[in-house]
Protein backbone atom coordinates (compact mmCIF):
# COMPACT_ATOMS: atom_id res chain seq x y z
CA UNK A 1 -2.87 -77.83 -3.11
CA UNK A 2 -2.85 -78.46 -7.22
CA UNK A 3 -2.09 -75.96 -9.23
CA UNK A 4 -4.95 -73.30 -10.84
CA UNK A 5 -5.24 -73.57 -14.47
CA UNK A 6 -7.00 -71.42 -16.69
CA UNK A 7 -7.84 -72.06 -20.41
CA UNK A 8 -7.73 -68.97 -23.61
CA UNK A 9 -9.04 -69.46 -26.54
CA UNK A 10 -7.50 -67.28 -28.98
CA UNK A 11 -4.53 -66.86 -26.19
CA UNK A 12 -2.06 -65.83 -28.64
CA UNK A 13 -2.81 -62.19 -29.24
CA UNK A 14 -5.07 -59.14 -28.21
CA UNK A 15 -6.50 -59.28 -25.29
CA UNK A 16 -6.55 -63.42 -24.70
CA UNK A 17 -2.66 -62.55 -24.28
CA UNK A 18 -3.04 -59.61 -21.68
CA UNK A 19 -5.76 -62.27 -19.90
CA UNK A 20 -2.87 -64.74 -19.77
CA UNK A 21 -0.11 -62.08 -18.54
CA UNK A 22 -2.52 -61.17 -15.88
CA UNK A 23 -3.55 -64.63 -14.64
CA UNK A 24 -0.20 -65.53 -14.93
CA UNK A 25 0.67 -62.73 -12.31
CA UNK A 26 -1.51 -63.96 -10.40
CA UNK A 27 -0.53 -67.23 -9.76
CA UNK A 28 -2.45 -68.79 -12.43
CA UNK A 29 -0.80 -71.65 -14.81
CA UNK A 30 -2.15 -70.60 -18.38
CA UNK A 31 -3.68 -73.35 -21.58
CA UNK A 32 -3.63 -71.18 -24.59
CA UNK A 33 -4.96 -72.13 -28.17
CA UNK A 34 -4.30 -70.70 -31.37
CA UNK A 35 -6.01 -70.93 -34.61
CA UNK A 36 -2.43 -70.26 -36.91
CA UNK A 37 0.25 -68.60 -35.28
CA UNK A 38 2.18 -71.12 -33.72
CA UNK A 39 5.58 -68.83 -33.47
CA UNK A 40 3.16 -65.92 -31.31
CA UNK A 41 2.02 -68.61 -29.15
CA UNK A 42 5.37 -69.89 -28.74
CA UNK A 43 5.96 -66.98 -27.68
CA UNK A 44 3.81 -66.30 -25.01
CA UNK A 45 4.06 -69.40 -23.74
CA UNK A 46 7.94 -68.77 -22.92
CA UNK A 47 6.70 -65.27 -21.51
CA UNK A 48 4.54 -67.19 -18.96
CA UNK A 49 7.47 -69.83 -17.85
CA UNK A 50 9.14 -66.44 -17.55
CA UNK A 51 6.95 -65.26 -15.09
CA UNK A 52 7.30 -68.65 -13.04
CA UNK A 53 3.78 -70.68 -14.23
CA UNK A 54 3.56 -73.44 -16.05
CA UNK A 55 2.12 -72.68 -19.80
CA UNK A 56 0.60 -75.05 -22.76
CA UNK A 57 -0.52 -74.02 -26.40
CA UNK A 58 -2.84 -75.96 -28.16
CA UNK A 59 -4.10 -75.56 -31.76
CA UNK A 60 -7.63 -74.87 -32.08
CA UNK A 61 -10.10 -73.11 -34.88
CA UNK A 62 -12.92 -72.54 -32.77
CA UNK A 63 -15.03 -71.92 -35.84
CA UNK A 64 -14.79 -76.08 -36.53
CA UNK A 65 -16.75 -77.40 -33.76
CA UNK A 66 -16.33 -81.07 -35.58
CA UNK A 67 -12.66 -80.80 -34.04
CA UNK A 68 -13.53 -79.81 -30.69
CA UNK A 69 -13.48 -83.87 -29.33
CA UNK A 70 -9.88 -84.37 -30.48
CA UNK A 71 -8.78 -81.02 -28.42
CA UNK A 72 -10.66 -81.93 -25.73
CA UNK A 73 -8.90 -85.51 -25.69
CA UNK A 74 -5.41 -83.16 -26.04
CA UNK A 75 -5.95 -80.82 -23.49
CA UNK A 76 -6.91 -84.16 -21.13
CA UNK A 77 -3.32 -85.55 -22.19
CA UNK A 78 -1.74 -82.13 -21.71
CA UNK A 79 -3.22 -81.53 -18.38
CA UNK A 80 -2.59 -85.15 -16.97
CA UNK A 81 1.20 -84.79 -18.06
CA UNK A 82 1.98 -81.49 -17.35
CA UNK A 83 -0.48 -80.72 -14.29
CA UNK A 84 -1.29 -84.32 -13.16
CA UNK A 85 -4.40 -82.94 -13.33
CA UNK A 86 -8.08 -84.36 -15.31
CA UNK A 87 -9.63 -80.84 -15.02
CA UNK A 88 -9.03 -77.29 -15.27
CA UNK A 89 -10.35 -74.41 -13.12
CA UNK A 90 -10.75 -71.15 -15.13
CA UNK A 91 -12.45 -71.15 -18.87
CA UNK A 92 -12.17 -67.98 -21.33
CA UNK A 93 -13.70 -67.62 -23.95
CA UNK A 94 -12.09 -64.94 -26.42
CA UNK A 95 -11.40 -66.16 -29.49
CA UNK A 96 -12.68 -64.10 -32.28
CA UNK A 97 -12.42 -62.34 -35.91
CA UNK A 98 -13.73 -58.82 -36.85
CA UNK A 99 -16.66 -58.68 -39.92
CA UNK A 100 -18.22 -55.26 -40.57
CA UNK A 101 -20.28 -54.02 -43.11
CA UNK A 102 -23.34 -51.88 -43.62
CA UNK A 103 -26.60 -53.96 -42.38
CA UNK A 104 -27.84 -54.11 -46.51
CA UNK A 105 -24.17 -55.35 -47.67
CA UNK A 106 -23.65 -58.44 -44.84
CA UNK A 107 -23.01 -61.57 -46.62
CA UNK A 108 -24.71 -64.95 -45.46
CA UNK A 109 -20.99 -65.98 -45.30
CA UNK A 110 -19.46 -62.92 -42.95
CA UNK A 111 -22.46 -63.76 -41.05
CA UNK A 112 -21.96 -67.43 -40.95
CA UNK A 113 -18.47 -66.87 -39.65
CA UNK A 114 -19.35 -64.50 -37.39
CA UNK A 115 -21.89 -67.13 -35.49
CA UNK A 116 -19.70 -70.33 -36.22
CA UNK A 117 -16.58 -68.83 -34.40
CA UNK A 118 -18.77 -66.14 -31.67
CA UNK A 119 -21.99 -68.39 -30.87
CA UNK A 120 -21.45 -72.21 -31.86
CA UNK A 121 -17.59 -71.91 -31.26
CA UNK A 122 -19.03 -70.72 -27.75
CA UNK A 123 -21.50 -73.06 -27.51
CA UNK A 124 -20.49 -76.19 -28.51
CA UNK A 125 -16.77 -76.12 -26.78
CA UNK A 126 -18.50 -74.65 -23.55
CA UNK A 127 -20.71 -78.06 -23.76
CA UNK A 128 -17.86 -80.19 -25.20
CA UNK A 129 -15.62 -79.18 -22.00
CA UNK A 130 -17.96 -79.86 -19.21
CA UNK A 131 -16.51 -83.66 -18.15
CA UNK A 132 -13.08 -81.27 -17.43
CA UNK A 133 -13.79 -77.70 -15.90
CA UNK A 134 -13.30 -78.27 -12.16
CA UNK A 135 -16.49 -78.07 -9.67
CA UNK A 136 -16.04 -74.48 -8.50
CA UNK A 137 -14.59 -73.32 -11.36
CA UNK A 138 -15.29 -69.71 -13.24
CA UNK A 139 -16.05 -68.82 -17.28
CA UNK A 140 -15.88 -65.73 -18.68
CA UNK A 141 -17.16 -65.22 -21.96
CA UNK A 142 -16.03 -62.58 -24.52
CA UNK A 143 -18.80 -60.09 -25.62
CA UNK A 144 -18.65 -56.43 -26.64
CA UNK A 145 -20.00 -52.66 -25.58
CA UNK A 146 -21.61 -52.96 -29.04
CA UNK A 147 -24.16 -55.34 -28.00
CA UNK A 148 -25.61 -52.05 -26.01
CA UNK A 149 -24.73 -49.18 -28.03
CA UNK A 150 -24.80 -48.92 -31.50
CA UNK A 151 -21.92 -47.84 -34.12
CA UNK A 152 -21.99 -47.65 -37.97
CA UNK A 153 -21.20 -50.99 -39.66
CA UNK A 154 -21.33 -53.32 -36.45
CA UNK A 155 -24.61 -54.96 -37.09
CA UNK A 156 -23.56 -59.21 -37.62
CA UNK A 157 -20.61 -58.37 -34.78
CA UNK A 158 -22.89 -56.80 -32.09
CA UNK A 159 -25.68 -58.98 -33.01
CA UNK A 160 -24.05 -62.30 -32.75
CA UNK A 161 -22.23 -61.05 -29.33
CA UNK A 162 -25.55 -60.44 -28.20
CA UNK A 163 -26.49 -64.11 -28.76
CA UNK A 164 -23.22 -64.97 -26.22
CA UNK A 165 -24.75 -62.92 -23.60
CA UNK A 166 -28.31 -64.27 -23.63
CA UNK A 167 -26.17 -67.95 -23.56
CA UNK A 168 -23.95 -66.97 -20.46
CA UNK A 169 -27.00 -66.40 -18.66
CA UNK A 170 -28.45 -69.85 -19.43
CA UNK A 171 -24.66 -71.32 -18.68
CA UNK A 172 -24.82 -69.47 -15.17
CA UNK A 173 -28.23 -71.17 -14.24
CA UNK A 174 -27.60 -74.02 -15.51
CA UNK A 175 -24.11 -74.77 -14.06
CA UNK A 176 -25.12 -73.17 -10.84
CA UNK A 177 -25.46 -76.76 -9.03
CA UNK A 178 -21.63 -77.18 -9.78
CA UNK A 179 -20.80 -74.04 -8.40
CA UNK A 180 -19.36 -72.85 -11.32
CA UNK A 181 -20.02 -69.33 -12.16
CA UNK A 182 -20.21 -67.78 -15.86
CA UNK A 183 -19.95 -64.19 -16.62
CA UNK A 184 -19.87 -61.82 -19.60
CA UNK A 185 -17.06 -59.37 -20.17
CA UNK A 186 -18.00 -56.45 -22.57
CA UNK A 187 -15.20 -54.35 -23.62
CA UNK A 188 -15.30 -51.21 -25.17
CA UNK A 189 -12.95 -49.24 -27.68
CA UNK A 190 -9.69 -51.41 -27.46
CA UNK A 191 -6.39 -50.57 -29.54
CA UNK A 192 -5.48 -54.60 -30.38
CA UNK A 193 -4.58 -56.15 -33.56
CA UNK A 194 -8.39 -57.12 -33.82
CA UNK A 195 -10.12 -56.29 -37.69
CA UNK A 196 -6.35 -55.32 -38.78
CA UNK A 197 -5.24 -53.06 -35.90
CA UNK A 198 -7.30 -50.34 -36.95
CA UNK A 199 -7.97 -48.67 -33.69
CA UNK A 200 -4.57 -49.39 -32.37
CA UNK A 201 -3.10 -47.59 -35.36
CA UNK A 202 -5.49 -44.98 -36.28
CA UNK A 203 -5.31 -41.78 -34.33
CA UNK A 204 -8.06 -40.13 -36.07
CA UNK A 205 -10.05 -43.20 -34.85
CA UNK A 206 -8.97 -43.16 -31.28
CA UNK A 207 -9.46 -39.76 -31.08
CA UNK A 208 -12.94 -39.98 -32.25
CA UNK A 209 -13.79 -42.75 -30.21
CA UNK A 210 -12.21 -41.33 -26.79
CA UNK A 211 -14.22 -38.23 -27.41
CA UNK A 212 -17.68 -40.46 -26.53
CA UNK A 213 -15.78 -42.16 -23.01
CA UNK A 214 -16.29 -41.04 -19.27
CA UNK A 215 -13.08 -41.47 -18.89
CA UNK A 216 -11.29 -39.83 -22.23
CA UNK A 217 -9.34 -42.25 -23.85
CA UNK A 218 -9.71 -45.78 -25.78
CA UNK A 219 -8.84 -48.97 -23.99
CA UNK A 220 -5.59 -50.92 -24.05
CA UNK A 221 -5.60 -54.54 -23.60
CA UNK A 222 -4.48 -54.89 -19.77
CA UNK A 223 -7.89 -52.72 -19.30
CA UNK A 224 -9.64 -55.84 -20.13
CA UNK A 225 -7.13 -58.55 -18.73
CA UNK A 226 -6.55 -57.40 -15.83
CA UNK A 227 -10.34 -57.09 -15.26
CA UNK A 228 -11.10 -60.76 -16.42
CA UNK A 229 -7.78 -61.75 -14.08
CA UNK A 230 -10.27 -60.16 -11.31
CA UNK A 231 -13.29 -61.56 -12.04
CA UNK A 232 -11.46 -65.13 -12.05
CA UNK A 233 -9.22 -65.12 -9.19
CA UNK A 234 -11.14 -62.65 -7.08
CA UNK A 235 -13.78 -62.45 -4.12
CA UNK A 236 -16.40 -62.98 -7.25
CA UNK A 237 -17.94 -66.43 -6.73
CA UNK A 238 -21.20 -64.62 -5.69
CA UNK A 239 -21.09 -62.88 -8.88
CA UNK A 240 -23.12 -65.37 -11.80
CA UNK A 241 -25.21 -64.56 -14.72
CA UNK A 242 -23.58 -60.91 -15.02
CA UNK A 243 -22.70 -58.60 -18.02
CA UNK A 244 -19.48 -56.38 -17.06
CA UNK A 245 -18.86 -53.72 -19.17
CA UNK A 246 -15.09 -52.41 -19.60
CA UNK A 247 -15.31 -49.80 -22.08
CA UNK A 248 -13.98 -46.44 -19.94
CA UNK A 249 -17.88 -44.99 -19.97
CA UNK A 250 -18.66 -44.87 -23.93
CA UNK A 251 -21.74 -43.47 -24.36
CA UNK A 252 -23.15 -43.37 -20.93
């Protein structure tokens, strides 16, 4: 039996790295891209081998969808040299940057950044990597809890992640004759690096935040890998077209 392989964008960091440490647990061999950081992915590349799987980084700015045929003509090398493989099984979609700002103060640029890297990032390397994800195979995309309730300042963000889920549920019927399923994850309140780290380093913040969650606290990153390791690897291929919130009850 080959080997499962999943692809990360954005693999390197946040919660694309707790998806990889989770997979790789269990028993999944891990593709990660990176946009800059070539040490961090380095780095969690040797983390994986450490955990017995076979690992790959690739460089990839998911906001320049005029690169996206050159990866894809990488990741075919990668996977035929490393895997012996012409496909991969699991997709992820997480790459992503932070731009807030009061609705009247939004740029056309923050919001053109927001959709090139969220939506046509999505989009276009979704499409682009068709020939390679394996019939059967699973995609997750990245959304947020702010594409259902609202917070000050999140307007382009929650907006633009809407956009993804509307998409996933075109991917899921459309992909359905290939038996490949696509999904949304929506986390919540999650203390990453993401928009500077401010939630994993403000306690007045977290505090704040926990105060509106069933469950009394803000999410850590293996909240939301763990979960996407599930809906991957799981009993979940009946599961298609779906919007899974991970956000520990805010604002229920």
């Amino acid at each position: 039996m080959s080997d499962t392989i999943a692809l990360i964008t954005g693999g390197n960091r946040g919660l694309g790295r707790a998806t990889a440490s989770a997979l790789a647990d269990a028993g999944v061999d891990v593709v990660i891209t990176y946009r800059s950081n070539a040490q961090e992915a380095a780095d969690v590349v040797a983390d994986l081998t450490g955990r017995g799987r076979k690992a790959a980084a690739l460089q990839l700015d998911t906001g320049v969808v005029g690169s996206f045929a050159a990866f894809v003509s990488e990741l075919r090398t990668v996977l035929a040299d490393v895997w012996g493989r012409d496909s991969f099984d699991y997709l992820v979609n997480n790459a992503g940057h932070a731009a807030s700002g009061a609705f009247a103060d939004i740029t056309e640029e923050q919001l053109d950044g927001l959709i090139d890297v969220h939506f046509k990032g999505v989009f276009f390397l979704t499409q682009a990597l068709l020939p390679v994800i394996a019939d059967g195979g699973r995609i997750v995309n990245l959304s947020s809890g702010l594409a259902r309730f609202v917070r000050p300042t999140q307007s382009a963000y929650a907006s633009v992640k809407g956009a993804v889920e509307v998409l996933s549920r075109y991917l899921a019927s459309e992909l359905g004759p290939r038996g490949i399923t696509v999904n949304v994850v929506a986390p919540g309140p999650i203390g990453t690096d993401f928009g500077g780290g401010y939630l994993r380093d403000n306690q007045q913040m977290r505090e704040a935040l926990a105060s509106d969650t069933a469950l009394g606290r803000v999410g850590e990153p293996d909240d939301i890998g763990g979960l996407i390791a599930t809906v991957l690897t799981g009993a979940t291929g009946w599961m298609t077209g779906q919007r899974i919130e991970v956000s520990g009850g805010s604002l229920l």
